[in-house]
N, C-alpha and C. Protein backbone atom coordinates (compact mmCIF):
# COMPACT_ATOMS: atom_id res chain seq x y z
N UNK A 1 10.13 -44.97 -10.25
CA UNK A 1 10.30 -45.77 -9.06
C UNK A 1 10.83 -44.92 -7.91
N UNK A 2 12.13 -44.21 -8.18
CA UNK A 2 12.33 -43.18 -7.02
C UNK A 2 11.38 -42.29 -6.37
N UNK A 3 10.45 -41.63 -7.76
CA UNK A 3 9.52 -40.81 -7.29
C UNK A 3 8.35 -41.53 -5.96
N UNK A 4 8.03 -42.79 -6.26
CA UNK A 4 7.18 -43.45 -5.66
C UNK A 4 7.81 -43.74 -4.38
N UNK A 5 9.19 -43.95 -3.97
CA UNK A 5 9.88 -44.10 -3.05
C UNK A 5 9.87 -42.77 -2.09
N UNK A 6 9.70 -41.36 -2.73
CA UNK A 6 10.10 -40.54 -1.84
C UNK A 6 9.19 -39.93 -1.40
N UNK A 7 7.92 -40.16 -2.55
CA UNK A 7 6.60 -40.14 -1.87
C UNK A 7 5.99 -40.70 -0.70
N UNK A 8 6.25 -42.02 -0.50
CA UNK A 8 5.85 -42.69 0.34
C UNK A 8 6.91 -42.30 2.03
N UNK A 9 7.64 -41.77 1.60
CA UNK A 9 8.55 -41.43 2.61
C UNK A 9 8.23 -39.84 2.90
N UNK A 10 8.24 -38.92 2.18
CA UNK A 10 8.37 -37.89 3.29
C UNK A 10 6.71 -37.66 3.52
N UNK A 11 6.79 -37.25 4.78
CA UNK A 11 5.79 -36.67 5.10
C UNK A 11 5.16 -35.41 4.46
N UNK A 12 3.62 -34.81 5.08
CA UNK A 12 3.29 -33.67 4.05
C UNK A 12 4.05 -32.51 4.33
N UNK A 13 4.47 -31.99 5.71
CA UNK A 13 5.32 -30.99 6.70
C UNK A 13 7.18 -31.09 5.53
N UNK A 14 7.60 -32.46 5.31
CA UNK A 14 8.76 -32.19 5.07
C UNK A 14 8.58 -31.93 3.47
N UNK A 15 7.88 -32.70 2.60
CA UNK A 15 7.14 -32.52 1.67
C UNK A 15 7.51 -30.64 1.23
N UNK A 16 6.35 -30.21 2.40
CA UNK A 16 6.24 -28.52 2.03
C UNK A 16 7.71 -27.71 2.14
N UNK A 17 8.46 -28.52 3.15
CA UNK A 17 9.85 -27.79 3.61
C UNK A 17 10.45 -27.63 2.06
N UNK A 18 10.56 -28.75 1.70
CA UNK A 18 11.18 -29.30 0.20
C UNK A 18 10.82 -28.09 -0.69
N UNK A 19 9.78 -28.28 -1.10
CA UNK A 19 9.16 -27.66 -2.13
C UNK A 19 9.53 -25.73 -1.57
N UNK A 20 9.26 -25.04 -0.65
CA UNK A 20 9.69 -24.31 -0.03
C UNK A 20 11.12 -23.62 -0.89
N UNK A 21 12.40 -25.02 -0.37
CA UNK A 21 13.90 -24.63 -0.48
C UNK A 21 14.12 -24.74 -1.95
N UNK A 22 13.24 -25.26 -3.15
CA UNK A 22 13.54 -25.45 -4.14
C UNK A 22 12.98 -24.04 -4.56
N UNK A 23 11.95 -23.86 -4.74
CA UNK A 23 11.28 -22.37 -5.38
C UNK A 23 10.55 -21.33 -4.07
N UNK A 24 11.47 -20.62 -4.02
CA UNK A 24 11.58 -19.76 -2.68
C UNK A 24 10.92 -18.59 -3.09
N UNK A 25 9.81 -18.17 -2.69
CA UNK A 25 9.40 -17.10 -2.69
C UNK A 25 9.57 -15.29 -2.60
N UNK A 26 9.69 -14.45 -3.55
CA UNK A 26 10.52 -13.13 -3.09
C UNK A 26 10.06 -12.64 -1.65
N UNK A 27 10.11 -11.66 -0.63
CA UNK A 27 9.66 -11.79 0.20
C UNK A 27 9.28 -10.00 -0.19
N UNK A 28 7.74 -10.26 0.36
CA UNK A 28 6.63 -9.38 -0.12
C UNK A 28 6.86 -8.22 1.17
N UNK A 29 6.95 -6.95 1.05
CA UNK A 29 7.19 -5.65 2.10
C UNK A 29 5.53 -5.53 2.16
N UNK A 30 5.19 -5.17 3.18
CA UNK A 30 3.79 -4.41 3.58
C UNK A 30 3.88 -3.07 3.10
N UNK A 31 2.98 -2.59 2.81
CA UNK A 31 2.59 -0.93 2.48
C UNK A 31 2.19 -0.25 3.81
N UNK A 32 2.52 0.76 3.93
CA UNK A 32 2.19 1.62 4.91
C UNK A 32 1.90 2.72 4.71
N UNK A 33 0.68 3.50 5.76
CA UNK A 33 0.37 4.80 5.35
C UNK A 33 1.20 5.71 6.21
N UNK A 34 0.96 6.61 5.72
CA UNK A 34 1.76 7.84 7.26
C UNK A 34 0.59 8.40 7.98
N UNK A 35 0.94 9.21 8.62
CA UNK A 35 0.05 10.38 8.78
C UNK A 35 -0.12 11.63 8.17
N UNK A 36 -1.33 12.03 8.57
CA UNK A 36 -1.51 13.22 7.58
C UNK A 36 -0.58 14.55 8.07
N UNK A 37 -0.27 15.39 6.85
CA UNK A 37 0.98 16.37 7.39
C UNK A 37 0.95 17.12 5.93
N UNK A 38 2.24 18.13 6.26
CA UNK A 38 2.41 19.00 4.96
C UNK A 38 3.57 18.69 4.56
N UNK A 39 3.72 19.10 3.33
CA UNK A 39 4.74 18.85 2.20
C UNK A 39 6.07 19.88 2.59
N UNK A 40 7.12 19.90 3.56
CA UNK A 40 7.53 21.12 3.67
C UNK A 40 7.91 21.93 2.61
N UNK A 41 8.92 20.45 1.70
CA UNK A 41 9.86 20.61 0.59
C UNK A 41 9.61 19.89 -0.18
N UNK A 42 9.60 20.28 -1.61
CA UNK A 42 9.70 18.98 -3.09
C UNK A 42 11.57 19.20 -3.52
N UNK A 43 11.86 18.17 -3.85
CA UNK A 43 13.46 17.98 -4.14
C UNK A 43 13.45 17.23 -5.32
N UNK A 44 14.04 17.68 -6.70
CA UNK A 44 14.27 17.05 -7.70
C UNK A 44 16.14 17.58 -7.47
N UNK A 45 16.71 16.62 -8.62
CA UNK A 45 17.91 17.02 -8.86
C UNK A 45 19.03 15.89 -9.52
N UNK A 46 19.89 16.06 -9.71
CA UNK A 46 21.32 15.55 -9.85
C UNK A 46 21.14 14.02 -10.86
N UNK A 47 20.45 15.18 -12.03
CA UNK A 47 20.38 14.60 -13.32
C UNK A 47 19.43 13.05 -13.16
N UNK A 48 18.49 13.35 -12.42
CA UNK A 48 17.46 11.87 -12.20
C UNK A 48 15.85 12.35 -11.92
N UNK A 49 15.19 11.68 -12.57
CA UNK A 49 13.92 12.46 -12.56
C UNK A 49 13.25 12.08 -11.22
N UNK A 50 13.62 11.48 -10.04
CA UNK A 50 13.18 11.40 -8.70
C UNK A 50 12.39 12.53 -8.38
N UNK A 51 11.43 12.77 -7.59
CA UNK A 51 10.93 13.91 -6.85
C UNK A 51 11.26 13.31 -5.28
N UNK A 52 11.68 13.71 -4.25
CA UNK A 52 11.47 13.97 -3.22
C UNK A 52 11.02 14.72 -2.86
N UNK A 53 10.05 14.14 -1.26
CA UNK A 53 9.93 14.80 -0.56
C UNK A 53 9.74 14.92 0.98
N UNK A 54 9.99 16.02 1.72
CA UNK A 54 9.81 15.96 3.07
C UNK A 54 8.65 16.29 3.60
N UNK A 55 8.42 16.06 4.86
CA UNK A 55 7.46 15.91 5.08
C UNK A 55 6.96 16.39 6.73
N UNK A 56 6.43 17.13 7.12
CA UNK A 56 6.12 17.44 8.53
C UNK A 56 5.60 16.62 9.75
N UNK A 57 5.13 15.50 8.98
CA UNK A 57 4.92 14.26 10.43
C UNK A 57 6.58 13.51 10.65
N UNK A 58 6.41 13.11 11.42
CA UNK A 58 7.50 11.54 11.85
C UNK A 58 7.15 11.36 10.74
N UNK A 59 9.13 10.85 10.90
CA UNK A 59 10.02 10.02 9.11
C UNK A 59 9.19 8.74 9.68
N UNK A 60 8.80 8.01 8.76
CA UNK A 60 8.30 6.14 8.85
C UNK A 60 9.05 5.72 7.49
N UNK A 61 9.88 4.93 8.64
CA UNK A 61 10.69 3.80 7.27
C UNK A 61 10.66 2.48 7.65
N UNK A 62 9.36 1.91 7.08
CA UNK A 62 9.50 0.87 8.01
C UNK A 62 10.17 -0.37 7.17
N UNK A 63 10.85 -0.23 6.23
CA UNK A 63 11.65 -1.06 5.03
C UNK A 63 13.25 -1.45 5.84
N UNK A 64 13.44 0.24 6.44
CA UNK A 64 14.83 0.30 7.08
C UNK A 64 15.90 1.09 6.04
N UNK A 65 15.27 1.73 5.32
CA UNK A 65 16.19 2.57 4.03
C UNK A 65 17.20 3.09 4.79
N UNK A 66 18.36 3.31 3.62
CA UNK A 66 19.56 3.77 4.40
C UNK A 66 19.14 5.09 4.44
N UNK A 67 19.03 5.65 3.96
CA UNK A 67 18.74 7.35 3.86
C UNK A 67 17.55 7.53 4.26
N UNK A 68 17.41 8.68 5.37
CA UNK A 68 16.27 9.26 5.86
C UNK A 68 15.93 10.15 5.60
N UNK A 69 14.49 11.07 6.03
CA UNK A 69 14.64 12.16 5.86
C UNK A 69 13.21 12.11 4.91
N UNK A 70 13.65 12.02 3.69
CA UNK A 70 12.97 12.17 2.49
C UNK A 70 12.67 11.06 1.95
N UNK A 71 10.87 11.33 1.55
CA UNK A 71 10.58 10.02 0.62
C UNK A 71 10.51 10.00 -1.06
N UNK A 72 10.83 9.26 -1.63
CA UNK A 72 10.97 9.05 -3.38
C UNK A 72 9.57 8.84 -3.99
N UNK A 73 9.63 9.48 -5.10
CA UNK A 73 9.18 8.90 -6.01
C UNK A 73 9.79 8.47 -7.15
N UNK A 74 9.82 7.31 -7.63
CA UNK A 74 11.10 6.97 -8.56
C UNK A 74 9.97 6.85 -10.05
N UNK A 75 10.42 7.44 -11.50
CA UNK A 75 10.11 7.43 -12.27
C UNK A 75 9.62 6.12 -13.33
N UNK A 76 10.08 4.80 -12.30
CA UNK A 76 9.60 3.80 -12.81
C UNK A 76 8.16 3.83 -12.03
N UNK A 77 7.87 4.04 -10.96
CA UNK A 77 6.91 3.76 -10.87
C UNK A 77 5.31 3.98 -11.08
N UNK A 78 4.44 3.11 -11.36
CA UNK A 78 3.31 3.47 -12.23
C UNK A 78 2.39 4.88 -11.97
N UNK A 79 1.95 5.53 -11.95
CA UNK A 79 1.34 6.74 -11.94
C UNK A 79 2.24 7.88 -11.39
N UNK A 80 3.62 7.67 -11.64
CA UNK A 80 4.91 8.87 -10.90
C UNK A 80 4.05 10.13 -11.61
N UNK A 81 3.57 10.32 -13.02
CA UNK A 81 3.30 11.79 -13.46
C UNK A 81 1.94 12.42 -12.13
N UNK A 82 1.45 11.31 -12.10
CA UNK A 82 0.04 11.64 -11.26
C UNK A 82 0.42 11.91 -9.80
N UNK A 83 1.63 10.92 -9.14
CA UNK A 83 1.87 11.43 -7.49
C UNK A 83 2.46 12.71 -7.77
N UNK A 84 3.15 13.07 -8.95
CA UNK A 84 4.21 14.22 -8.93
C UNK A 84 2.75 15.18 -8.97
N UNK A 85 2.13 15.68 -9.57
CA UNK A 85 1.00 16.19 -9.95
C UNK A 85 0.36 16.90 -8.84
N UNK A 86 0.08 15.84 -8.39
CA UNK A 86 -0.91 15.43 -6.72
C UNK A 86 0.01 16.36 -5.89
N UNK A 87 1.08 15.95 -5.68
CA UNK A 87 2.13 16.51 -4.38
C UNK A 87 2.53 17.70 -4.69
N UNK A 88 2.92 18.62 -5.86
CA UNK A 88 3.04 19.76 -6.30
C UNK A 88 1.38 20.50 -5.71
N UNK A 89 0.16 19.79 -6.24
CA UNK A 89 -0.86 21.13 -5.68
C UNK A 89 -0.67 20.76 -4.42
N UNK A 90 -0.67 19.63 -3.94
CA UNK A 90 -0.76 19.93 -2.49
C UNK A 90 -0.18 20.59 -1.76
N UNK A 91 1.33 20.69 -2.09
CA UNK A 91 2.19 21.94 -1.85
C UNK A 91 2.22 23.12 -1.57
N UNK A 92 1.33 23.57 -2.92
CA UNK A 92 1.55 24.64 -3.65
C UNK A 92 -0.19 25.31 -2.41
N UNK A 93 -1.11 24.31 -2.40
CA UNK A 93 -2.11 24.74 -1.90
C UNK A 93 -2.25 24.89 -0.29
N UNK A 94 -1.37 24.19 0.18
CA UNK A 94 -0.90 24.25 1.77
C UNK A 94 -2.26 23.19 2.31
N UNK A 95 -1.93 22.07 1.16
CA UNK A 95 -3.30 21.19 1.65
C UNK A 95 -2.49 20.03 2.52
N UNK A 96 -3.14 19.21 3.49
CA UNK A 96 -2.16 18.38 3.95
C UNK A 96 -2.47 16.71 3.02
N UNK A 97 -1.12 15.92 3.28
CA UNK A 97 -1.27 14.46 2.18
C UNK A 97 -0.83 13.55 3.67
N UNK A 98 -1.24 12.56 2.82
CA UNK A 98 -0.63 11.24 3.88
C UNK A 98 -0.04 10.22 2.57
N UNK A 99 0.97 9.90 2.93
CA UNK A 99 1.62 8.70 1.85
C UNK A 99 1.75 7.42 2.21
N UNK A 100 1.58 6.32 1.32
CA UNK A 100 1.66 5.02 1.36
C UNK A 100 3.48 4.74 0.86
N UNK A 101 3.59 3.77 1.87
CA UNK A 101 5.28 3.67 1.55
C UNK A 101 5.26 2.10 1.23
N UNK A 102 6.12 1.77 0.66
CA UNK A 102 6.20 0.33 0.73
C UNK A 102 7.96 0.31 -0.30
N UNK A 103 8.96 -0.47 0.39
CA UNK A 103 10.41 -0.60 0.06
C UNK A 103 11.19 0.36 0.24
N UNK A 104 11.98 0.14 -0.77
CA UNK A 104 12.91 1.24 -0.59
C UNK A 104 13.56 1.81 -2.00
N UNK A 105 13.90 2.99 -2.75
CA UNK A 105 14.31 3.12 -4.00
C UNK A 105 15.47 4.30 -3.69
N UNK A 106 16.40 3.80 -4.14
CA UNK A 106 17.70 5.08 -4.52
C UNK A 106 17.74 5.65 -2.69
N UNK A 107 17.61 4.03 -2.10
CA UNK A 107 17.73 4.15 -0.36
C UNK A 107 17.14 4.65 0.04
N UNK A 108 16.21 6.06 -0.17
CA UNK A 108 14.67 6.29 0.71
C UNK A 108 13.29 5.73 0.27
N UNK A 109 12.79 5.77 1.60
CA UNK A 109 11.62 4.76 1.28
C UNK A 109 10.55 5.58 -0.04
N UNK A 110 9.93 4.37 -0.52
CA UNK A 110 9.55 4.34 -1.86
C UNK A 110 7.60 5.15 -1.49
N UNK A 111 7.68 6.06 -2.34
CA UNK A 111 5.76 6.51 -2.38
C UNK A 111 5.56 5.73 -3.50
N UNK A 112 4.14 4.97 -3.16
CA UNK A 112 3.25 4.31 -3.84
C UNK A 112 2.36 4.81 -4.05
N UNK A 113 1.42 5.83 -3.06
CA UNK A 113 0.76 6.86 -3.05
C UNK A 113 0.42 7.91 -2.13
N UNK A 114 -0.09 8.96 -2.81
CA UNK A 114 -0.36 10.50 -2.47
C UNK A 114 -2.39 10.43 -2.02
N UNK A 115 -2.28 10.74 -0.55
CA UNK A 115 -3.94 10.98 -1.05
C UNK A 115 -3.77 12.91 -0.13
N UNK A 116 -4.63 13.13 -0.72
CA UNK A 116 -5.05 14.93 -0.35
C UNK A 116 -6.07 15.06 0.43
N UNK A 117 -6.43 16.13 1.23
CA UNK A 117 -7.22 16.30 2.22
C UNK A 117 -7.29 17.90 2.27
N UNK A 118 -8.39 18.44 2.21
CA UNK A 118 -8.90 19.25 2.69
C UNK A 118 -9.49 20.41 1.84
């Protein structure tokens, strides 16, 4: 009987508000690419299998990470052996990469991916 009562009462707008404040959605970051550039530096260290790295275009953080500078790759994430892989020849070959960022991990923004050029 209540149910039928509150049906008939809210509208579809307050309806959605409702449903909304009860099961709230995580809120989804966009991915972003950079520009293309070179690898200056790779940075591992201080007992964590992270790779950082820097990078010769403009820093893009568009998450707002506390730490700048350098972007992560964090070892949870899915193909880390393959970006680590990727970003070492590119390095090593003086090829230039552009990276996809999306969040933030261990406060610099997070690589999702490595693509190579040239």
């Amino acid at each position: 009987m209540i149910t039928s009562i509150v049906r008939r009462r809210l509208s579809v707008p307050a309806a959605l508000l409702c449903s909304a404040m009860l099961f709230p959605l995580p809120a989804q970051a966009t991915a972003v690419d950079t520009q293309w550039g070179k690898i200056l530096s790779l940075n591992t260290g201080w007992n964590l299998p992270y790779m950082h790295l820097e990078m010769s275009f403009p820093f893009v953080n568009p998450d707002g990470c506390p730490w700048g500078g350098l972007y992560s790759i964090p070892p949870d994430t899915a193909g880390y052996e393959t970006f680590q892989s990727l970003a070492m020849s590119a390095y090593f070959a003086g090829k230039e990469v552009a990276l996809t960022i999306d969040g933030c991990t261990g406060s610099r923004p997070k690589i999702i991916g490595v693509r190579v050029r040239g």
